[in-house]
N, C-alpha and C. Protein backbone atom coordinates (compact mmCIF):
# COMPACT_ATOMS: atom_id res chain seq x y z
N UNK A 1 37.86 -126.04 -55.02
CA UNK A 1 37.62 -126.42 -56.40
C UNK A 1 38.51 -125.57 -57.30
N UNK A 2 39.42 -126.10 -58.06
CA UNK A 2 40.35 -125.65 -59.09
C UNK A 2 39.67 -125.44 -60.24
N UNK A 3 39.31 -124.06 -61.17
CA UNK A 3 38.89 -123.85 -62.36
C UNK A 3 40.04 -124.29 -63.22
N UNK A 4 39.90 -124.15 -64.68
CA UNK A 4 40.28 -124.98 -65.60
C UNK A 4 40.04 -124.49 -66.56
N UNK A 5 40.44 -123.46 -67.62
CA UNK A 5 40.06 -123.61 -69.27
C UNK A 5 39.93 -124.87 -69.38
N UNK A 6 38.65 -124.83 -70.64
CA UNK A 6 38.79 -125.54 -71.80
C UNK A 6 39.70 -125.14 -72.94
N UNK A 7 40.51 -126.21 -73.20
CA UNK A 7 41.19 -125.93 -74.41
C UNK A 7 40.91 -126.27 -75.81
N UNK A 8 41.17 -126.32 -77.29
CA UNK A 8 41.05 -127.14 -77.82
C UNK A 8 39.98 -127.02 -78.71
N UNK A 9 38.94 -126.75 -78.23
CA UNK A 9 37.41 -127.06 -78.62
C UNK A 9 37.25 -126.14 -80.25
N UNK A 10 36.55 -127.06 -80.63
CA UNK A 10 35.80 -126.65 -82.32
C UNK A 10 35.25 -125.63 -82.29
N UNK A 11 34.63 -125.11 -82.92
CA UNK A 11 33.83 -123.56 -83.53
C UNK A 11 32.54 -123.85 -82.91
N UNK A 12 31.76 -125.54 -83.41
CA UNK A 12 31.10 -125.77 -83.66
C UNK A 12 30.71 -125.57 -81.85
N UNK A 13 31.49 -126.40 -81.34
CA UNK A 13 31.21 -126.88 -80.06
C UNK A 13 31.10 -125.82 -78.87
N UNK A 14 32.08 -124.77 -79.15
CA UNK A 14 32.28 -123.66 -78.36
C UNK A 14 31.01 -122.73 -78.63
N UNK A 15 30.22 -122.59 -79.70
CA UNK A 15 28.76 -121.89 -79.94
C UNK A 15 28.03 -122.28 -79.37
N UNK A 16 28.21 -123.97 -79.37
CA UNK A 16 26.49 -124.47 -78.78
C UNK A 16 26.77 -124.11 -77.30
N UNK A 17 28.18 -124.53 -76.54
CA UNK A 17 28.00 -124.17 -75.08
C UNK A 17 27.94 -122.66 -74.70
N UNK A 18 28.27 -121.37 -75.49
CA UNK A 18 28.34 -120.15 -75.52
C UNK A 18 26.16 -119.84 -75.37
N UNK A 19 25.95 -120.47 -76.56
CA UNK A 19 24.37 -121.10 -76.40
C UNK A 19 23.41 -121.51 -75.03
N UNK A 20 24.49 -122.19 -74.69
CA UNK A 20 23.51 -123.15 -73.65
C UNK A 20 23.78 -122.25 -71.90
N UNK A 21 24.69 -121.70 -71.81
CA UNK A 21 25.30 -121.27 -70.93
C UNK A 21 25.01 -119.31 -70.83
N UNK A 22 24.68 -119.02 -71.83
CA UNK A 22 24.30 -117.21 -71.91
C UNK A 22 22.91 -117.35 -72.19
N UNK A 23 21.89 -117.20 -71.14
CA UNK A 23 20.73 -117.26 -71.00
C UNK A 23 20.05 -115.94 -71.29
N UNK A 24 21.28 -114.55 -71.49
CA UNK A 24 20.65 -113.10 -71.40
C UNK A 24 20.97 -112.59 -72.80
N UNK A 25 21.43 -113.58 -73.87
CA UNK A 25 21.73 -113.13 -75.15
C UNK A 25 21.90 -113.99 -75.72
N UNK A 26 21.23 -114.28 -77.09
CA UNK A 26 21.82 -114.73 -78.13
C UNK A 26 22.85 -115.08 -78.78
N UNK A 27 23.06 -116.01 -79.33
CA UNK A 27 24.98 -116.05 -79.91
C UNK A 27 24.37 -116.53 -81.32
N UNK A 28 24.30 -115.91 -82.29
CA UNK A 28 24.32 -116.63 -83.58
C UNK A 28 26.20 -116.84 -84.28
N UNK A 29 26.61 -116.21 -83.47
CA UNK A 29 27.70 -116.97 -84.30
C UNK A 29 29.18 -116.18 -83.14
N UNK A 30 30.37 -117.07 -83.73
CA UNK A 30 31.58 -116.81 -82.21
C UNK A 30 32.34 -115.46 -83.09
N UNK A 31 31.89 -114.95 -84.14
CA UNK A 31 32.32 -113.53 -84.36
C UNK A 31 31.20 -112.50 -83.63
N UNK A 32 30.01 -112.80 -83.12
CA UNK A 32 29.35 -111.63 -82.44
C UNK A 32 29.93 -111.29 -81.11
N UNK A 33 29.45 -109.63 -81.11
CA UNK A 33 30.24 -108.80 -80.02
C UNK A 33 29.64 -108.90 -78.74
N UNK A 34 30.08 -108.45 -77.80
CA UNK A 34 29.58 -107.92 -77.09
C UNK A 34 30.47 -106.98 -76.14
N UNK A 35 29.64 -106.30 -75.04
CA UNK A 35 30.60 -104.66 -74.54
C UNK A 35 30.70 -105.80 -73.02
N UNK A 36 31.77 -105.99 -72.49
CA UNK A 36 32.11 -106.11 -71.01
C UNK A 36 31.68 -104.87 -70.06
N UNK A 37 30.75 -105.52 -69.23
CA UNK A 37 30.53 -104.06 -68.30
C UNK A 37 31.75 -103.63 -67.43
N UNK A 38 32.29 -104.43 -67.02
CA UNK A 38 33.10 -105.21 -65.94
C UNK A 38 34.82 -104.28 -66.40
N UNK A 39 35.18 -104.65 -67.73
CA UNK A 39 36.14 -104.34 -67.93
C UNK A 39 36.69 -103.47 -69.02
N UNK A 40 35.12 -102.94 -69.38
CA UNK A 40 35.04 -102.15 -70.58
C UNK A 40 35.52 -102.20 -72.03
N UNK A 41 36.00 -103.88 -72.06
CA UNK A 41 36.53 -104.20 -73.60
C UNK A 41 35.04 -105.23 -74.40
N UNK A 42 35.20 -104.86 -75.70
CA UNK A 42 34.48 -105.27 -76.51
C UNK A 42 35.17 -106.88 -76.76
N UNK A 43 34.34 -107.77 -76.65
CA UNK A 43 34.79 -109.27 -76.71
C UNK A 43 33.91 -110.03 -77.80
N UNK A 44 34.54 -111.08 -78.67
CA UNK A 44 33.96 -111.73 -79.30
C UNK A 44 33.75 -113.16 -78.85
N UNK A 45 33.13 -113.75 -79.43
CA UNK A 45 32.68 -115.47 -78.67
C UNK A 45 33.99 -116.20 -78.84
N UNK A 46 34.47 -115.66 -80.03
CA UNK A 46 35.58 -116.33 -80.02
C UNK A 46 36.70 -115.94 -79.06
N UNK A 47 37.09 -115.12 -78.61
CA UNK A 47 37.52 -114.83 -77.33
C UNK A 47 37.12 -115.35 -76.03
N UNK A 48 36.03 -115.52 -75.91
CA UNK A 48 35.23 -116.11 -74.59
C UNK A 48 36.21 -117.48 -73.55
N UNK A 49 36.56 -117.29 -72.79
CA UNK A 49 36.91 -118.47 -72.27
C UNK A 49 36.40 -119.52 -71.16
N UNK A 50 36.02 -120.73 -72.17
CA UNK A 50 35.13 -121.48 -71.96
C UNK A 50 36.09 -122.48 -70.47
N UNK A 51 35.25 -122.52 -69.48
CA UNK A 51 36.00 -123.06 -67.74
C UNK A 51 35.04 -124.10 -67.58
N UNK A 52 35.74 -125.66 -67.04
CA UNK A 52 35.17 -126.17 -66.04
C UNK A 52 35.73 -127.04 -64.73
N UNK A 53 35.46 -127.18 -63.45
CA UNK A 53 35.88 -127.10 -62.35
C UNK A 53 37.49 -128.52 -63.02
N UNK A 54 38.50 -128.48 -62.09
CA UNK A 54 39.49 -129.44 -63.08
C UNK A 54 38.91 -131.31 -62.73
N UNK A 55 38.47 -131.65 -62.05
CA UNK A 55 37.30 -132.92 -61.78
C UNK A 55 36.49 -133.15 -63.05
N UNK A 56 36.38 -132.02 -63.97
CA UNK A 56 35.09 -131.90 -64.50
C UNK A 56 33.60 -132.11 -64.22
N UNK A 57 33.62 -132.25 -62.76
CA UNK A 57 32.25 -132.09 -63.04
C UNK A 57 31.27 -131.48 -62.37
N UNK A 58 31.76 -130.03 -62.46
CA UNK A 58 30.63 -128.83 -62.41
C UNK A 58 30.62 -128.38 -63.82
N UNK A 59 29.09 -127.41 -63.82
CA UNK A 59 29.19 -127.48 -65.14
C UNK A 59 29.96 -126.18 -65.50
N UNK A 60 29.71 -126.41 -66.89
CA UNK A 60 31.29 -125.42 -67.96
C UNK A 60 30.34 -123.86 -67.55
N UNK A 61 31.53 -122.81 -67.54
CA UNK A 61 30.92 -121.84 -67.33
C UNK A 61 31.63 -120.94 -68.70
N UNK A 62 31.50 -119.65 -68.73
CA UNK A 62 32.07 -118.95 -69.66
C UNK A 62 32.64 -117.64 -69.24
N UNK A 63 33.91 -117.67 -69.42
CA UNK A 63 34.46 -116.00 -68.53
C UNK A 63 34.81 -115.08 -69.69
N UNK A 64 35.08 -113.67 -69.38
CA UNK A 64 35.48 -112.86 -70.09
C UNK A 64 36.83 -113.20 -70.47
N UNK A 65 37.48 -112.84 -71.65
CA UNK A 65 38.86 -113.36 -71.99
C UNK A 65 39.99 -112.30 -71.53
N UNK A 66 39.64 -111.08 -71.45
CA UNK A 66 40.26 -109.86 -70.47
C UNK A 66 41.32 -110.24 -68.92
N UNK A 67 42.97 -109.92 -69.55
CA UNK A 67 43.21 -110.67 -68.05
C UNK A 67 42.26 -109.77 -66.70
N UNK A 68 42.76 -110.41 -65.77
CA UNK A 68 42.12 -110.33 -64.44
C UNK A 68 40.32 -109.81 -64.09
N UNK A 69 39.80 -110.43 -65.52
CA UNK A 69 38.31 -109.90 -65.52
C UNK A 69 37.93 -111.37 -65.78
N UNK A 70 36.87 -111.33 -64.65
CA UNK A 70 35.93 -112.94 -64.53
C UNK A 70 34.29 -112.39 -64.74
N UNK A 71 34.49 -111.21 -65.78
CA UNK A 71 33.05 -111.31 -66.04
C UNK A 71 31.91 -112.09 -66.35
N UNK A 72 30.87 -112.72 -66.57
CA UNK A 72 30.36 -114.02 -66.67
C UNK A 72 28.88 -113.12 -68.08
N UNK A 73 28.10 -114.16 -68.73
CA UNK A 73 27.53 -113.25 -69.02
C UNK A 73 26.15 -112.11 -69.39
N UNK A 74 25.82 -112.75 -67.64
CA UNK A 74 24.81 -111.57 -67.45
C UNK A 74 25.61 -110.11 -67.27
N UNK A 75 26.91 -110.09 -67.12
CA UNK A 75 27.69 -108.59 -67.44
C UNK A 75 28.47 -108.10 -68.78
N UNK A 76 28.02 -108.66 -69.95
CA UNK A 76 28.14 -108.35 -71.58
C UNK A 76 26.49 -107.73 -71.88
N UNK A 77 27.02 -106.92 -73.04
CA UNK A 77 25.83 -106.53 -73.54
C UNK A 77 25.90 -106.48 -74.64
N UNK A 78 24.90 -106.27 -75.80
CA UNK A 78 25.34 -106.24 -77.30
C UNK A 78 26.11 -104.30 -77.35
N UNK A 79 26.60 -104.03 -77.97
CA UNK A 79 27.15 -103.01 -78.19
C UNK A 79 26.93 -101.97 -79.34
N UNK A 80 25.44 -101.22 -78.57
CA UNK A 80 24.54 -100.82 -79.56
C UNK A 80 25.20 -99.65 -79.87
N UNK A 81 24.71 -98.65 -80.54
CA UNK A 81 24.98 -97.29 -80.71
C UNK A 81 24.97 -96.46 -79.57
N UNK A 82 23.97 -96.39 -78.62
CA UNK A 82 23.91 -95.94 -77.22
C UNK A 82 25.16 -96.89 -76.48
N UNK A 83 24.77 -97.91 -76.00
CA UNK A 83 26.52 -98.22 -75.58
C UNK A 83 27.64 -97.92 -76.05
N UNK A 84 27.74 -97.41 -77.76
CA UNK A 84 29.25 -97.00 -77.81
C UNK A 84 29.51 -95.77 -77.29
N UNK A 85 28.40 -94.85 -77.99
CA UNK A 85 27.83 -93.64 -77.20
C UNK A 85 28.27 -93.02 -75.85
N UNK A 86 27.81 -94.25 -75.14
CA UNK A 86 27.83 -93.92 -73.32
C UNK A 86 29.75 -94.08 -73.37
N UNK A 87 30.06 -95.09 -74.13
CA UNK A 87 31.66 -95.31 -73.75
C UNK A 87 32.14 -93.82 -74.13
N UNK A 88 31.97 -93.64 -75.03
CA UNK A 88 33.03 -92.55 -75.71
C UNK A 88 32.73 -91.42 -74.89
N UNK A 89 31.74 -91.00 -73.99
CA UNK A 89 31.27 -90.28 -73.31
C UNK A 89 31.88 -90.15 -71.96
N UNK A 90 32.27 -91.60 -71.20
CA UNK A 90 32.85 -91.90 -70.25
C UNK A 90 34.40 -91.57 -70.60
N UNK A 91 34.51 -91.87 -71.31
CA UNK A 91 36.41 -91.81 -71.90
C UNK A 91 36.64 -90.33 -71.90
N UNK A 92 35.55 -89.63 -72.79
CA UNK A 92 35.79 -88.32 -72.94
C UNK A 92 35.88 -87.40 -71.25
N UNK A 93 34.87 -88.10 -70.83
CA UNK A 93 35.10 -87.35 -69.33
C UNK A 93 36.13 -87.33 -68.53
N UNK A 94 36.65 -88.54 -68.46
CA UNK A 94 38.20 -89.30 -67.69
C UNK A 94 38.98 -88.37 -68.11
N UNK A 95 39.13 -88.39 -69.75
CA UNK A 95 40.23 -87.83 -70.24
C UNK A 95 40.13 -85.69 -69.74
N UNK A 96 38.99 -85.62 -69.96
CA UNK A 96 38.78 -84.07 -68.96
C UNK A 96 39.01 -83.90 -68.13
N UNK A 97 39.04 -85.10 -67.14
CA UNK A 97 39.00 -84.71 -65.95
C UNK A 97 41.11 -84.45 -65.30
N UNK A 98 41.77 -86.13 -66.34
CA UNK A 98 43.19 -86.04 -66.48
C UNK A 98 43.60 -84.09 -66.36
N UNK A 99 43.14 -83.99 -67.44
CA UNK A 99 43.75 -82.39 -67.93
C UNK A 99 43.52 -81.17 -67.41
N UNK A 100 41.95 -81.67 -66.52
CA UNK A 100 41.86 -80.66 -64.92
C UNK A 100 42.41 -80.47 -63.91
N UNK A 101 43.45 -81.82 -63.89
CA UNK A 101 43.91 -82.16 -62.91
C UNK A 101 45.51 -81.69 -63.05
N UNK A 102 45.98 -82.04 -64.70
CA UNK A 102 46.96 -81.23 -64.57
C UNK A 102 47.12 -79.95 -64.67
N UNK A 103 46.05 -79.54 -65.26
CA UNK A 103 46.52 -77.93 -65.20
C UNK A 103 46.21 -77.59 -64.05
N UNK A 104 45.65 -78.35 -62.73
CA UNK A 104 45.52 -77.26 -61.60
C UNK A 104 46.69 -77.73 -61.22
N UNK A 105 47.22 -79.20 -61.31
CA UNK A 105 49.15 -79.02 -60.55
C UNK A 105 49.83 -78.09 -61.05
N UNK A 106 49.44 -78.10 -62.39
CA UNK A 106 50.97 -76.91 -63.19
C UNK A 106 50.58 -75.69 -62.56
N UNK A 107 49.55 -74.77 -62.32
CA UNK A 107 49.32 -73.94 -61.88
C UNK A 107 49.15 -73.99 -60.32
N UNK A 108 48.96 -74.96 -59.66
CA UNK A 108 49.88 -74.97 -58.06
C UNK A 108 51.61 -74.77 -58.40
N UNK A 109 52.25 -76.05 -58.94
CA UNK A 109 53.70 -75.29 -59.38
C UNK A 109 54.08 -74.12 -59.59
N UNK A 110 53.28 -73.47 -60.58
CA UNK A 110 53.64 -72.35 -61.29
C UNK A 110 53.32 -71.19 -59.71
N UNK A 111 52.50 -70.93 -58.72
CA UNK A 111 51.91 -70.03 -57.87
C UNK A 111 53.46 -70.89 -56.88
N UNK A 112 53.91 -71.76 -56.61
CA UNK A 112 54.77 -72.04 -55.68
C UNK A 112 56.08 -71.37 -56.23
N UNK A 113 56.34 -71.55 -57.17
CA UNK A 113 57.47 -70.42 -57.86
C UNK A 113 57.38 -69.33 -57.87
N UNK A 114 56.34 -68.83 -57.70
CA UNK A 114 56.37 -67.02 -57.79
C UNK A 114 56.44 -66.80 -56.71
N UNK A 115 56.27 -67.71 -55.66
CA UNK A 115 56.03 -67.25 -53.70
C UNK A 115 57.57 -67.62 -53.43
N UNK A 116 58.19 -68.11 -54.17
CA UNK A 116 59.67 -68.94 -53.97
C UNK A 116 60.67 -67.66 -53.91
């Protein structure tokens, strides 16, 4: 089975299936957010990319718009204060951990030069 964007589609039309198809959240409208668990970007409905099989006829599904992320969306969440929270928390750690990592190479370098 070959997937398929939908292309094309109205405001109107792309809400109600964003609607009918996200059973774990609400959509009042294709500017609301939500956090990708999957790929860690913040996505709007209007971003969402709406798929159905190219036959048409399985039904339409909805993927994350993120290349190589097929998040679906029981893996979005609204993107509360605690979720931005937890992100900036995760980022902050990564980025600690980058700068642990180089200062123990520079200081392996630096101990291989003095034995040199």
């Amino acid at each position: 089975m070959t997937l398929v964007p939908l292309v094309g589609l109205c405001d109107k039309e792309k809400l109600r299936i964003l609607k009918r198809l996200d059973q774990f959240r609400e959509w009042n409208s294709l500017d609301d957010r939500r956090y990708c668990l999957v790929c860690g970007e913040i996505i709007t409905g209007r971003e969402l990319r709406v798929i159905r099989d190219k036959a048409g006829k399985a039904p339409q599904r909805v993927a994350c718009p993120t290349d190589d992320c097929n998040a679906i969306p029981m893996e979005w969440v609204w993107p509360t204060d605690d979720v931005l929270i937890k992100i900036a928390m995760v980022e902050l750690e990564c980025c600690h951990l980058r700068l642990m990592t180089q200062a123990g190479r520079a200081l392996r370098l630096r101990k291989k030069d003095r034995t040199s």
